[in-house]
PDB file of N, CA and C in Angstrom:
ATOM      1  N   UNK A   1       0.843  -1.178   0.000  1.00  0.00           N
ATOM      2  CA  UNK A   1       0.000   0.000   0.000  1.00  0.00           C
ATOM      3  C   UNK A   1       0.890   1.243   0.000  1.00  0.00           C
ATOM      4  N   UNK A   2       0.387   2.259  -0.930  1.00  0.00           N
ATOM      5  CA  UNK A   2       1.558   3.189  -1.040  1.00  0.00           C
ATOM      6  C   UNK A   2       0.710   4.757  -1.221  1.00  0.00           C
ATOM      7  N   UNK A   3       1.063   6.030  -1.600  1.00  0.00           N
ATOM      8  CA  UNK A   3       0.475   6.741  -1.729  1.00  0.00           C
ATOM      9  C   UNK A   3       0.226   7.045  -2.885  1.00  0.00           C
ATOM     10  N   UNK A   4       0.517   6.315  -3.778  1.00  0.00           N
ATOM     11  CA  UNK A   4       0.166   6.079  -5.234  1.00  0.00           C
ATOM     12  C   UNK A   4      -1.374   6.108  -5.249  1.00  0.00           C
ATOM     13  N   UNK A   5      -1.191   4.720  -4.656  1.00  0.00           N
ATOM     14  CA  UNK A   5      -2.770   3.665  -4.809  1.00  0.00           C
ATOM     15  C   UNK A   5      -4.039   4.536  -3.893  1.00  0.00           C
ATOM     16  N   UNK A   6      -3.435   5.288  -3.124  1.00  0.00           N
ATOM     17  CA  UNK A   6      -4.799   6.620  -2.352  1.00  0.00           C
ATOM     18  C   UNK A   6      -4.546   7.194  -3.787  1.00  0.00           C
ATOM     19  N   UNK A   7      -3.843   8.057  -4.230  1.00  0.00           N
ATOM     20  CA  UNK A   7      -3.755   8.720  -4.925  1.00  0.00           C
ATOM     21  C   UNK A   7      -4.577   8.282  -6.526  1.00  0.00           C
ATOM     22  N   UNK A   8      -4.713   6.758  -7.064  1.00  0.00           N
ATOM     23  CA  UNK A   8      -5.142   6.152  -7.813  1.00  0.00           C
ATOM     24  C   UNK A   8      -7.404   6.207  -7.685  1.00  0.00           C
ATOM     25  N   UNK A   9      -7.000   5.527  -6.203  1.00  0.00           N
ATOM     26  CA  UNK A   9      -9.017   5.268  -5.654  1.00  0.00           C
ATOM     27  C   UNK A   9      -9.336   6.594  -5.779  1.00  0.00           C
ATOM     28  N   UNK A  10      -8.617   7.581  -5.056  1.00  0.00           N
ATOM     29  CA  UNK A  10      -9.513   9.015  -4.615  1.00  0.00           C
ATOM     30  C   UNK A  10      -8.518  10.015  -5.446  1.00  0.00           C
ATOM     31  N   UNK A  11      -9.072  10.165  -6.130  1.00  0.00           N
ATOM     32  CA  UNK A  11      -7.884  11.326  -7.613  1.00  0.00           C
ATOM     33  C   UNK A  11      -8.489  12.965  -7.380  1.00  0.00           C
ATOM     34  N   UNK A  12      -9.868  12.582  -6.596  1.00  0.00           N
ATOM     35  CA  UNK A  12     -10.248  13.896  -5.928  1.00  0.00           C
ATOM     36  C   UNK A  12      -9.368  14.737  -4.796  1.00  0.00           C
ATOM     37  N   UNK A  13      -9.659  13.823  -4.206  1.00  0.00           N
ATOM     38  CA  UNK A  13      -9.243  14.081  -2.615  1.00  0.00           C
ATOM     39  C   UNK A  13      -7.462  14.229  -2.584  1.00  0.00           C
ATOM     40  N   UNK A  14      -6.610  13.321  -3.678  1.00  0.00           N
ATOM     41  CA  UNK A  14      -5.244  13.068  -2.778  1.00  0.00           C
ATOM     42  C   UNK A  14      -4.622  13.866  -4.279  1.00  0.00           C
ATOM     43  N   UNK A  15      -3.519  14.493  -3.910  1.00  0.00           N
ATOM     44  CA  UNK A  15      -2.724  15.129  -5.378  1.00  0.00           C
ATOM     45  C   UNK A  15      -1.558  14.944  -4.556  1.00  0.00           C
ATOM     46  N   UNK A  16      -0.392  14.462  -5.092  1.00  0.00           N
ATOM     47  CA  UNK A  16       0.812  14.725  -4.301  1.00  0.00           C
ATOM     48  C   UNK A  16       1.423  16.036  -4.728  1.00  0.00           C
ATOM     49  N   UNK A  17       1.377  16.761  -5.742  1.00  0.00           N
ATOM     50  CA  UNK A  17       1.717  17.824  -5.981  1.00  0.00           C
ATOM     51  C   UNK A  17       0.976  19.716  -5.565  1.00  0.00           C
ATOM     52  N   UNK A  18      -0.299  18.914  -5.771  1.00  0.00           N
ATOM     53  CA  UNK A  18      -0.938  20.601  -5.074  1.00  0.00           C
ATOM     54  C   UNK A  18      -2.018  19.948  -3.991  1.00  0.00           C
ATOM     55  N   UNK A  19      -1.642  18.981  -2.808  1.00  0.00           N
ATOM     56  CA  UNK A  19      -2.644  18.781  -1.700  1.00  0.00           C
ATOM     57  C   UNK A  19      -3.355  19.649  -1.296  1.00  0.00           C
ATOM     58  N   UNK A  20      -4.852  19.240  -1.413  1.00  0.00           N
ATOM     59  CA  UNK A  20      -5.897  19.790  -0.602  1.00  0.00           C
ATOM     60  C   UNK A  20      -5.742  19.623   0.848  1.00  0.00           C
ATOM     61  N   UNK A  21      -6.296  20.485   2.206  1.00  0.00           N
ATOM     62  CA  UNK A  21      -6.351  19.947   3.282  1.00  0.00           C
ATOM     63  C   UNK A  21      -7.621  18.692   3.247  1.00  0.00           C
ATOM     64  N   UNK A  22      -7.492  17.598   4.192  1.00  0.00           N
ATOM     65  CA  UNK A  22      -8.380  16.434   4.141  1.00  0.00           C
ATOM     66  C   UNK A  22      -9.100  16.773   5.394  1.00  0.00           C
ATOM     67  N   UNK A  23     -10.797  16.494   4.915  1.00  0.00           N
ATOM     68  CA  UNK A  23     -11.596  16.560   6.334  1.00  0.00           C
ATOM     69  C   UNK A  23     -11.261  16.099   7.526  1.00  0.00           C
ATOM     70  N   UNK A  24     -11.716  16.770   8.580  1.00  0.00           N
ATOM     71  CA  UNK A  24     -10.633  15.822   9.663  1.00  0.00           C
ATOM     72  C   UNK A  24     -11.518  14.331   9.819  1.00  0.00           C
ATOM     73  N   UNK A  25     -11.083  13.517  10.410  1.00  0.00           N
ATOM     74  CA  UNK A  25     -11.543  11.454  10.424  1.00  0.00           C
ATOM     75  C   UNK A  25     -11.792  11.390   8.871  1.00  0.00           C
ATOM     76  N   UNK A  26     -10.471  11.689   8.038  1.00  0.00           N
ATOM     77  CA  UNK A  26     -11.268  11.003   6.928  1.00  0.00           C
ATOM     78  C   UNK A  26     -10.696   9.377   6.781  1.00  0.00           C
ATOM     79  N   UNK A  27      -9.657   9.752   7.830  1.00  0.00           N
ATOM     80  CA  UNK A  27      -9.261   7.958   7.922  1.00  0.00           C
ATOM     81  C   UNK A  27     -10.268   6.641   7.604  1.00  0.00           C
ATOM     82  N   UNK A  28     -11.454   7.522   8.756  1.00  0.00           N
ATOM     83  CA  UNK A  28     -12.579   6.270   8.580  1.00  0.00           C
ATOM     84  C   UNK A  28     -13.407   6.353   7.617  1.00  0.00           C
ATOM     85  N   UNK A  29     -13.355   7.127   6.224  1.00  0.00           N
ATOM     86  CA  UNK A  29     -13.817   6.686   5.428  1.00  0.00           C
ATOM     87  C   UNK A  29     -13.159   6.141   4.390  1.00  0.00           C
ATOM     88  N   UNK A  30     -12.303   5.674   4.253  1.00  0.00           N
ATOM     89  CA  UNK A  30     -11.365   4.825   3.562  1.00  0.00           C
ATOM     90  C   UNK A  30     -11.900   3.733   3.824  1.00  0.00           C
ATOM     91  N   UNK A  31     -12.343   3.468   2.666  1.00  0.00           N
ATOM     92  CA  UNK A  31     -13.024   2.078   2.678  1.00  0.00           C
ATOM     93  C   UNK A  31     -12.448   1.187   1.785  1.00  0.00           C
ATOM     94  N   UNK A  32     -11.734   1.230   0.547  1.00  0.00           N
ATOM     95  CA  UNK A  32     -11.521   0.601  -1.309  1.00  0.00           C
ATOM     96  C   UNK A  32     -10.493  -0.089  -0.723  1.00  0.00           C
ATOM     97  N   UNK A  33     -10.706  -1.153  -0.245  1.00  0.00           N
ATOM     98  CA  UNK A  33      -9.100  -2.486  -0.196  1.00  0.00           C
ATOM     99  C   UNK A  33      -8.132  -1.905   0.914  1.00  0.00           C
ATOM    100  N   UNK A  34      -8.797  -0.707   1.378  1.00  0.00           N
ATOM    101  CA  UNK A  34      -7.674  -0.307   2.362  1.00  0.00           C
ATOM    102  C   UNK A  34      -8.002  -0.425   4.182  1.00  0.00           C
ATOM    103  N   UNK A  35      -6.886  -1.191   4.807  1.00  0.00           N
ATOM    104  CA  UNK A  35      -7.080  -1.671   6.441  1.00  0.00           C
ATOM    105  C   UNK A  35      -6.985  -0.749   7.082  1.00  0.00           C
ATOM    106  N   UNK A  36      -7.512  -0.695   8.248  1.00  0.00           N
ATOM    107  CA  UNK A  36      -7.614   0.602   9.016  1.00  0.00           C
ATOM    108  C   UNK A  36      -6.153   1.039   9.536  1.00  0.00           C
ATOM    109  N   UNK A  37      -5.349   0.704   9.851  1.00  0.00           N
ATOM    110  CA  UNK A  37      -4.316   0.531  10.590  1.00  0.00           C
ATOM    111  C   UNK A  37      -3.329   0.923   9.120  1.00  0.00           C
ATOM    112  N   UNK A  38      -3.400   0.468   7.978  1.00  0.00           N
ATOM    113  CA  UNK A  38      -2.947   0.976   6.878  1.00  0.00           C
ATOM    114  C   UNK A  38      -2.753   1.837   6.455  1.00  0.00           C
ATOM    115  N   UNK A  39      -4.446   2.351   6.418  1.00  0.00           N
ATOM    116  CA  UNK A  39      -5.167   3.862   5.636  1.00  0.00           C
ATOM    117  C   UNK A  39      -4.650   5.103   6.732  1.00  0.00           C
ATOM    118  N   UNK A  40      -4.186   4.534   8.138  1.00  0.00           N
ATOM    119  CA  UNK A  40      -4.219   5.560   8.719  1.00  0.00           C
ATOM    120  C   UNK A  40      -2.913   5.864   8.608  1.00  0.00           C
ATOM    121  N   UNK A  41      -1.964   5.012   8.933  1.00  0.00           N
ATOM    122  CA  UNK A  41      -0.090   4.858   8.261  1.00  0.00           C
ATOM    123  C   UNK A  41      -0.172   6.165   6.915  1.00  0.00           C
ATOM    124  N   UNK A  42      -0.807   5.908   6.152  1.00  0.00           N
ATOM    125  CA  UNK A  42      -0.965   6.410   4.843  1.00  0.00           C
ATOM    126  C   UNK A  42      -1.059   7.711   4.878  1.00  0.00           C
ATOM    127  N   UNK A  43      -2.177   7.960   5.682  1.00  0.00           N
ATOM    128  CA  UNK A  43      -2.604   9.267   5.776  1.00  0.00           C
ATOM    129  C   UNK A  43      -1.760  10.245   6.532  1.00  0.00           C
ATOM    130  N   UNK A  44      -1.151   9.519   7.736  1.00  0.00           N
ATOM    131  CA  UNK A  44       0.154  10.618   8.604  1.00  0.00           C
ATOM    132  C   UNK A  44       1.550  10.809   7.398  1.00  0.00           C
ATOM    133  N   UNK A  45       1.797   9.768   6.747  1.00  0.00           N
ATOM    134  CA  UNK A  45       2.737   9.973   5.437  1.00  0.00           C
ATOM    135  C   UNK A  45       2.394  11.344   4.668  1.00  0.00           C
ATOM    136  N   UNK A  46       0.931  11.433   3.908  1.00  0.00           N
ATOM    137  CA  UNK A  46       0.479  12.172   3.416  1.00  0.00           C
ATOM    138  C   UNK A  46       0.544  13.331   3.874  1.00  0.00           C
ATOM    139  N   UNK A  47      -0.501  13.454   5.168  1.00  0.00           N
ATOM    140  CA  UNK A  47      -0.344  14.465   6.084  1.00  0.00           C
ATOM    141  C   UNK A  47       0.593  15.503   6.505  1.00  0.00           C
ATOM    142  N   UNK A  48       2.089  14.447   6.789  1.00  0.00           N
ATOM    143  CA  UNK A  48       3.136  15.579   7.137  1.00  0.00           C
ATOM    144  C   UNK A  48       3.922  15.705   6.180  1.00  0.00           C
ATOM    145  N   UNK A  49       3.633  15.575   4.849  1.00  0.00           N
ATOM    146  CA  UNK A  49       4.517  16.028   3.671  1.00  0.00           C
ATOM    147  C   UNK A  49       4.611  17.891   3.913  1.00  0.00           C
ATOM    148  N   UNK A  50       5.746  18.176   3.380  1.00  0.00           N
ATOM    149  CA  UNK A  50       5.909  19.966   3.398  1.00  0.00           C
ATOM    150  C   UNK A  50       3.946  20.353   2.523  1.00  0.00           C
ATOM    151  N   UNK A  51       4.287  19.859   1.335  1.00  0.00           N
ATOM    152  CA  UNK A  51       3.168  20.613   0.305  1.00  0.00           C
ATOM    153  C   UNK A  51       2.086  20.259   1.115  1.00  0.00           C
ATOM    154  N   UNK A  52       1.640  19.429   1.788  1.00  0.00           N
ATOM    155  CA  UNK A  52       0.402  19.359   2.373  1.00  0.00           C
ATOM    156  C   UNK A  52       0.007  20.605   3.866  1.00  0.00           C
ATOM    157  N   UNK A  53       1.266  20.899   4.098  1.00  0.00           N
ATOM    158  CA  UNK A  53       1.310  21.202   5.478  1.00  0.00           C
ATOM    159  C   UNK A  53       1.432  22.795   4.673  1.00  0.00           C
ATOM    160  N   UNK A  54       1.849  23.028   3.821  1.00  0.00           N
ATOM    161  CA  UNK A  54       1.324  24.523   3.241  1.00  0.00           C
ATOM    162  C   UNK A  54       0.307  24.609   2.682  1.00  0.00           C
ATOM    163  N   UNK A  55      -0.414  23.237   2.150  1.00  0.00           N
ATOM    164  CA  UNK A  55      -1.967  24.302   1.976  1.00  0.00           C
ATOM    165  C   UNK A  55      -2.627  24.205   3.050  1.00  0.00           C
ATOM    166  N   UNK A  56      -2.517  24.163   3.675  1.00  0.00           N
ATOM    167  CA  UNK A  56      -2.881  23.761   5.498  1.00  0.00           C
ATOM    168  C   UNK A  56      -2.943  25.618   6.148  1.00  0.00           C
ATOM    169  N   UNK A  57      -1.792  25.945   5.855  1.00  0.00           N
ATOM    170  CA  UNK A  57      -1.475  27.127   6.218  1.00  0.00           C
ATOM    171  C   UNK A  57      -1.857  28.516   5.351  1.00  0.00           C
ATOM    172  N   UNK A  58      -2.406  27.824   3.846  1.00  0.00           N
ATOM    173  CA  UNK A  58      -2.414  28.828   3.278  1.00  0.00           C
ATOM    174  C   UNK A  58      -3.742  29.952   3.593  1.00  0.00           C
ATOM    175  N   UNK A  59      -3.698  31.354   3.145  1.00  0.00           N
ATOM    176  CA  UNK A  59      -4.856  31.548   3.655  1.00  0.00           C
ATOM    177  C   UNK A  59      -6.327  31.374   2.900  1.00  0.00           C
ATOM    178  N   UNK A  60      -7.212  31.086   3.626  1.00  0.00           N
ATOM    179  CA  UNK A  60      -8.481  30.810   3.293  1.00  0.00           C
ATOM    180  C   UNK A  60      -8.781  29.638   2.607  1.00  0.00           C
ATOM    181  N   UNK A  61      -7.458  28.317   3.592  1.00  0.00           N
ATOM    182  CA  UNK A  61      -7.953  27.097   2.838  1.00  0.00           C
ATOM    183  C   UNK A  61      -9.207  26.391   3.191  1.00  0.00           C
ATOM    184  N   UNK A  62      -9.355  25.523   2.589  1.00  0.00           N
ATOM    185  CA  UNK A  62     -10.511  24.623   3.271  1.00  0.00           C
ATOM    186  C   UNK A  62      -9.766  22.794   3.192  1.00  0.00           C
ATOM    187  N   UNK A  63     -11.301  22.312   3.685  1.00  0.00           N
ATOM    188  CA  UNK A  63     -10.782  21.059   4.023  1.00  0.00           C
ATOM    189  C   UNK A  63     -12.058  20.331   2.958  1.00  0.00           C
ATOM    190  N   UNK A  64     -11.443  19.258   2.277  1.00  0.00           N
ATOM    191  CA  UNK A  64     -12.297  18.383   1.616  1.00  0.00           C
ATOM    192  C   UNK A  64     -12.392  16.998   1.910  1.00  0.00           C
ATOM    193  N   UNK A  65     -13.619  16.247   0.896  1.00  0.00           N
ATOM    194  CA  UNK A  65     -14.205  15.013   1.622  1.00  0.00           C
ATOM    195  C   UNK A  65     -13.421  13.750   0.458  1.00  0.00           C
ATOM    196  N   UNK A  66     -13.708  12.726   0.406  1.00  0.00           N
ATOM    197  CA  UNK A  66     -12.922  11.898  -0.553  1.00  0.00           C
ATOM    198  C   UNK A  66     -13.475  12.264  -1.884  1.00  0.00           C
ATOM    199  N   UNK A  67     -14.479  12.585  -1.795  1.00  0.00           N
ATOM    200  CA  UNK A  67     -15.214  13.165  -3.240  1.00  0.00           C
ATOM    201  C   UNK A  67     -15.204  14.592  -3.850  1.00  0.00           C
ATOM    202  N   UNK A  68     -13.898  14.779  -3.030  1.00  0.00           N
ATOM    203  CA  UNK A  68     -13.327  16.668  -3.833  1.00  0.00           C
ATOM    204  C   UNK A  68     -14.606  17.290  -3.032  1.00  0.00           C
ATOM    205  N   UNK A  69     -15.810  17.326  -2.068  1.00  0.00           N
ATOM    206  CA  UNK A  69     -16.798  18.235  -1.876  1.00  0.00           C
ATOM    207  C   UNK A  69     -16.311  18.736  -0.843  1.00  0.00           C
ATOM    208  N   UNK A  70     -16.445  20.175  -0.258  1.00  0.00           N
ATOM    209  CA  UNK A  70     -16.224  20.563   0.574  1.00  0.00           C
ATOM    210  C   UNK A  70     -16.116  20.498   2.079  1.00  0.00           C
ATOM    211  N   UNK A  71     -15.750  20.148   3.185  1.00  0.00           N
ATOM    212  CA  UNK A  71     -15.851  19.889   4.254  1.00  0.00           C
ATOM    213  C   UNK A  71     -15.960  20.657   5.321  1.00  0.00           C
ATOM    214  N   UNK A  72     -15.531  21.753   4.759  1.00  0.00           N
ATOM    215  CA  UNK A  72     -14.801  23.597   6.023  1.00  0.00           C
ATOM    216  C   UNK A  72     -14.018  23.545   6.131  1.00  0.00           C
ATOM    217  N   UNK A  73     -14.142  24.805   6.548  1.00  0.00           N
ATOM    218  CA  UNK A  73     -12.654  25.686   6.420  1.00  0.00           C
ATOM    219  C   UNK A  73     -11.263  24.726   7.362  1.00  0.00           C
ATOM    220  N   UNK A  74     -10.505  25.271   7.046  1.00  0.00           N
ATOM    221  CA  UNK A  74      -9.255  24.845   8.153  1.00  0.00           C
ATOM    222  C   UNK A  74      -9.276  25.552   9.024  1.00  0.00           C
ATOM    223  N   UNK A  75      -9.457  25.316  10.041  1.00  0.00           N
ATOM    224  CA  UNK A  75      -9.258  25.901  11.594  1.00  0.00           C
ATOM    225  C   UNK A  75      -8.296  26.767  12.129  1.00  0.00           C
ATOM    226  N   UNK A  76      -7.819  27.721  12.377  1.00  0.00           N
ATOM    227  CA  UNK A  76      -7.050  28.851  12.775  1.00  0.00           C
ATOM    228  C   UNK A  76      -5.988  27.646  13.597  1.00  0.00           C
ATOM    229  N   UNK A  77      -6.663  27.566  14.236  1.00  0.00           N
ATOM    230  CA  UNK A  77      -5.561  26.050  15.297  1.00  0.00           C
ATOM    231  C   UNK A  77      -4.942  25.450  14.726  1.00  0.00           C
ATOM    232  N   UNK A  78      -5.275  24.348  13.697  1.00  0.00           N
ATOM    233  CA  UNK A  78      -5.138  23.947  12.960  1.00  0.00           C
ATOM    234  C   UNK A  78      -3.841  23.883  11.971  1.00  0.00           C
ATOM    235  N   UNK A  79      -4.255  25.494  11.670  1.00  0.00           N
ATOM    236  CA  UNK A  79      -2.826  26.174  10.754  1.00  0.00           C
ATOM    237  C   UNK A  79      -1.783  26.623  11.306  1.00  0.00           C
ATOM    238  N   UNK A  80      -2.120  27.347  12.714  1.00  0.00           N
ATOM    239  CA  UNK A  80      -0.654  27.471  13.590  1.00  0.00           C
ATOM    240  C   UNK A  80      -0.435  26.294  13.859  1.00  0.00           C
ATOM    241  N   UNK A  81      -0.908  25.122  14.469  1.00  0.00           N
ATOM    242  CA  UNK A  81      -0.042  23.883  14.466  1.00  0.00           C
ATOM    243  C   UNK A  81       0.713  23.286  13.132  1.00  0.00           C
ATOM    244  N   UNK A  82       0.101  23.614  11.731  1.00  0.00           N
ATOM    245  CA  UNK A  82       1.007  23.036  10.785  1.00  0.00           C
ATOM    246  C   UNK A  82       2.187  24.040  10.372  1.00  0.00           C
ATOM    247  N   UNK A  83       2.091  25.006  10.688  1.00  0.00           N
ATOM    248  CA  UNK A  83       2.903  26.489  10.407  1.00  0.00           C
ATOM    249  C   UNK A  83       3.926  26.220  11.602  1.00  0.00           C
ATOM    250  N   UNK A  84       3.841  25.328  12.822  1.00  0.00           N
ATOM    251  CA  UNK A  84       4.825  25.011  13.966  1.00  0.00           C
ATOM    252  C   UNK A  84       5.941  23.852  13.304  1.00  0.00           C
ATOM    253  N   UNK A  85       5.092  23.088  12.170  1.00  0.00           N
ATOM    254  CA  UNK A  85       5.144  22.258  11.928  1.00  0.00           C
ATOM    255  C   UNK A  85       6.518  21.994  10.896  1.00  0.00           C
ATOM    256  N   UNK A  86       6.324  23.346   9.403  1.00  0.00           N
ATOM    257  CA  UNK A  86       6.984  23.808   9.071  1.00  0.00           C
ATOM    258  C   UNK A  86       8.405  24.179   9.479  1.00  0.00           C
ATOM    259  N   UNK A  87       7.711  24.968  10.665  1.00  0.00           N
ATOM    260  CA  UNK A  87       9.234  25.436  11.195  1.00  0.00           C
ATOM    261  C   UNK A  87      10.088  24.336  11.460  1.00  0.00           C
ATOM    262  N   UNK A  88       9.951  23.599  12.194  1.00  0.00           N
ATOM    263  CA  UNK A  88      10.263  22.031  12.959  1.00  0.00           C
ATOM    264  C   UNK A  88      10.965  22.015  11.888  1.00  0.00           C
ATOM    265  N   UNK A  89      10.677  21.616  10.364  1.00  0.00           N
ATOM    266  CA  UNK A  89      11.042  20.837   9.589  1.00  0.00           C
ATOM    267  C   UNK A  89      12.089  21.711   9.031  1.00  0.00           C
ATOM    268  N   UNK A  90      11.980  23.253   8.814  1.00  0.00           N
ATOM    269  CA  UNK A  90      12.857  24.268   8.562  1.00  0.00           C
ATOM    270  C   UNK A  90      14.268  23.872   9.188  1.00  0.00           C
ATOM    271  N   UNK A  91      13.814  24.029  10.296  1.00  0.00           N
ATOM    272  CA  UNK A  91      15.164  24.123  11.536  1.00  0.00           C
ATOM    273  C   UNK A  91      15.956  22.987  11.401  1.00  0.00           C
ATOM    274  N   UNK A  92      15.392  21.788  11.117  1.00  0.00           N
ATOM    275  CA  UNK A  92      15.891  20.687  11.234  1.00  0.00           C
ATOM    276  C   UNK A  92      16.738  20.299  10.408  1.00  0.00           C
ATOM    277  N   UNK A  93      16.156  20.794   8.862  1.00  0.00           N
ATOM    278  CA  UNK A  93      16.967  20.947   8.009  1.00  0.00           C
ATOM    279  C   UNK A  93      18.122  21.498   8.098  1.00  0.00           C
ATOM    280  N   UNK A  94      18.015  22.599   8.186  1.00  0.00           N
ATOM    281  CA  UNK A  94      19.060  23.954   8.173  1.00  0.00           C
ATOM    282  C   UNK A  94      19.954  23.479   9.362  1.00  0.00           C
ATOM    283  N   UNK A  95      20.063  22.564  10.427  1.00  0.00           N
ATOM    284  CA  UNK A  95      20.629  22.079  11.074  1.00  0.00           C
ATOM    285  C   UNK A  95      21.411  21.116  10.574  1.00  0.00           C
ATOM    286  N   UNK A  96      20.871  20.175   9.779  1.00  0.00           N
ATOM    287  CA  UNK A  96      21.581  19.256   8.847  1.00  0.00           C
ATOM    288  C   UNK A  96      22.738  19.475   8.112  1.00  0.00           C
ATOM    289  N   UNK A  97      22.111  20.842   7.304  1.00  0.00           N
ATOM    290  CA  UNK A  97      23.050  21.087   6.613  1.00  0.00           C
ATOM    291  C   UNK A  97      24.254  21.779   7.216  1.00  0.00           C
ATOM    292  N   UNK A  98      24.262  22.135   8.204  1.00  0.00           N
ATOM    293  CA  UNK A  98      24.959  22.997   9.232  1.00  0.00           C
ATOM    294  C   UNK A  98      26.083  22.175   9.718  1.00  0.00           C
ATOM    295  N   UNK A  99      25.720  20.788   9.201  1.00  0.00           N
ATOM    296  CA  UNK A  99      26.283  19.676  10.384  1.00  0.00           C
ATOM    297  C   UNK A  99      27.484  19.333   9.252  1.00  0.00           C
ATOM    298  N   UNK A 100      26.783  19.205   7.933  1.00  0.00           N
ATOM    299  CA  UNK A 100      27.493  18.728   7.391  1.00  0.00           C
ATOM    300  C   UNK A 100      28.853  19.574   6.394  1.00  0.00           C
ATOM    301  N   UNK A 101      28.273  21.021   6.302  1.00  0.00           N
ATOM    302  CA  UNK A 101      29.269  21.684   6.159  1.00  0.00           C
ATOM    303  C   UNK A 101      30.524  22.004   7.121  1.00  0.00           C
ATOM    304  N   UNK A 102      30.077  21.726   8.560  1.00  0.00           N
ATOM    305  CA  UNK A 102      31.133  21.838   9.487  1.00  0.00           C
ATOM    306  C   UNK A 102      31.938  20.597   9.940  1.00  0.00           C
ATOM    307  N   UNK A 103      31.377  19.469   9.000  1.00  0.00           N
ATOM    308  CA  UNK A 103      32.688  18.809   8.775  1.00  0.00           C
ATOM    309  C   UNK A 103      33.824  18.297   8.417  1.00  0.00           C
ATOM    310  N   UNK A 104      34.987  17.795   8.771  1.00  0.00           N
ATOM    311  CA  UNK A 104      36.013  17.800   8.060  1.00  0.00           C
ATOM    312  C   UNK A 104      35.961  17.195   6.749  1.00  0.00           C
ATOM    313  N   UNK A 105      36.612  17.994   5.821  1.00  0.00           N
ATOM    314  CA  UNK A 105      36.655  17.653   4.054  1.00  0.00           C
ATOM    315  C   UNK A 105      38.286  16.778   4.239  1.00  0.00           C
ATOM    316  N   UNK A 106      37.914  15.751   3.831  1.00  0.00           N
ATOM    317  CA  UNK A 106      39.327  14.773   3.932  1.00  0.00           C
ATOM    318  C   UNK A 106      40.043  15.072   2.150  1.00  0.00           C
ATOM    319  N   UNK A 107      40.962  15.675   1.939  1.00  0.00           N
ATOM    320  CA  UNK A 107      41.230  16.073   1.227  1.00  0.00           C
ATOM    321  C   UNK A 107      42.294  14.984   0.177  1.00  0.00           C
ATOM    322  N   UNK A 108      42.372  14.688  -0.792  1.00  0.00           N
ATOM    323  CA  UNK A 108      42.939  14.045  -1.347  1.00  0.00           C
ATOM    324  C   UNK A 108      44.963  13.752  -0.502  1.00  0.00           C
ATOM    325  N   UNK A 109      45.471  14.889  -0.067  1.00  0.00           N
ATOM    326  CA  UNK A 109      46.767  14.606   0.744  1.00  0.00           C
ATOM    327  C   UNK A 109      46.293  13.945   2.004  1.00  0.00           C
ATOM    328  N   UNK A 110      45.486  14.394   2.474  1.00  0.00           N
ATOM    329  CA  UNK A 110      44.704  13.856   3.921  1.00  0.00           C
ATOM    330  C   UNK A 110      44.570  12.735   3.646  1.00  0.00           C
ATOM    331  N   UNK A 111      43.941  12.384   2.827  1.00  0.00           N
ATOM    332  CA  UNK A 111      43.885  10.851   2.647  1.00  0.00           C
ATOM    333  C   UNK A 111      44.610   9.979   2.689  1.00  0.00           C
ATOM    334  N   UNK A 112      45.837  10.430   1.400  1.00  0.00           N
ATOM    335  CA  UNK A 112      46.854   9.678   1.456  1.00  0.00           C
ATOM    336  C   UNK A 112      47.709   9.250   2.496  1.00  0.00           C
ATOM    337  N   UNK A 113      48.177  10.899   3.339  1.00  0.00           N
ATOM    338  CA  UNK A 113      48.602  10.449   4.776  1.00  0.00           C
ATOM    339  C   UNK A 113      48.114   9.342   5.670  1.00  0.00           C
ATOM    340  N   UNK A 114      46.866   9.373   5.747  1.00  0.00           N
ATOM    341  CA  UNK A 114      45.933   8.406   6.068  1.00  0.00           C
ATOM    342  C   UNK A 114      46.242   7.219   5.851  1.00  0.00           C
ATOM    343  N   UNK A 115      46.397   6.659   4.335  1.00  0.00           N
ATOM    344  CA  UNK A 115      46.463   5.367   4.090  1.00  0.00           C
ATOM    345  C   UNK A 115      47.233   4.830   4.460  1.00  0.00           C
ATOM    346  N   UNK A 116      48.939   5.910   4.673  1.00  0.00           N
ATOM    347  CA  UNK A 116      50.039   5.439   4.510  1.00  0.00           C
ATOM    348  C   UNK A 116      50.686   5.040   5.996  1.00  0.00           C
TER     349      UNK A 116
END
C-alpha cells in the first residue's frame, strides 16, 4: 500500500503535488481495499509532507471530503499547528546542513597520509 494507490481510488481528494487539506476522520472513510491501521499509516505519510502542510497554512484554505466536496474551512488552530510544523522541519533541516558543512573535508593529501 503506497500513496500512489490513495492517490489512484480518490484522484479527488489526494494530489501529491498541489494537496488539498483532508476533512478531519477522513481515515474512517477509507473504505476501497484499504485496512484501518494501513489507511491511517498512509494518511500521517500524506499528512506531514511539506506541500500538504502549506496548503494547510495557506490563507483561506478549506478542508475536503474523498469526493473533492467541501468539508470547512481549516481551523485557525489547525494552521498554527502546521505552520509550527513547518518550522520544525525548517530548523531541522538547516541544522543538517549545518552539520554537514562543518565537517572535516578529507582532502585528497589527507587521505593519502591516512592510508600510509
Amino acid at each position: 500500500m503506497n500513496l500512489k494507490r490513495l492517490v489512484h481510488v480518490y484522484p479527488s481528494a489526494f494530489d501529491l503535488e498541489h494537496p488539498i487539506p483532508l476533512a478531519l476522520g477522513i481515515h474512517k472513510q477509507l473504505t476501497d481495499g484499504f485496512k484501518p491501521g494501513c489507511a491511517y499509516r498512509l494518511l500521517g505519510g500524506y499528512t506531514k509532507r511539506r506541500k500538504y502542510l502549506q496548503a494547510v497554512v495557506a490563507p483561506d484554505s478549506y478542508r475536503i471530503n474523498l469526493d473533492g466536496s467541501v468539508a470547512g474551512p481549516v481551523s485557525a488552530e489547525h494552521a498554527r499547528f502546521a505552520l509550527r510544523q513547518l518550522r520544525k522541519t525548517k530548523s531541522a533541516a538547516r541544522t543538517r546542513s549545518e552539520e554537514v558543512l562543518a565537517r572535516p573535508v578529507l582532502t585528497l593529501t589527507k587521505r593519502n597520509e591516512a592510508i600510509q
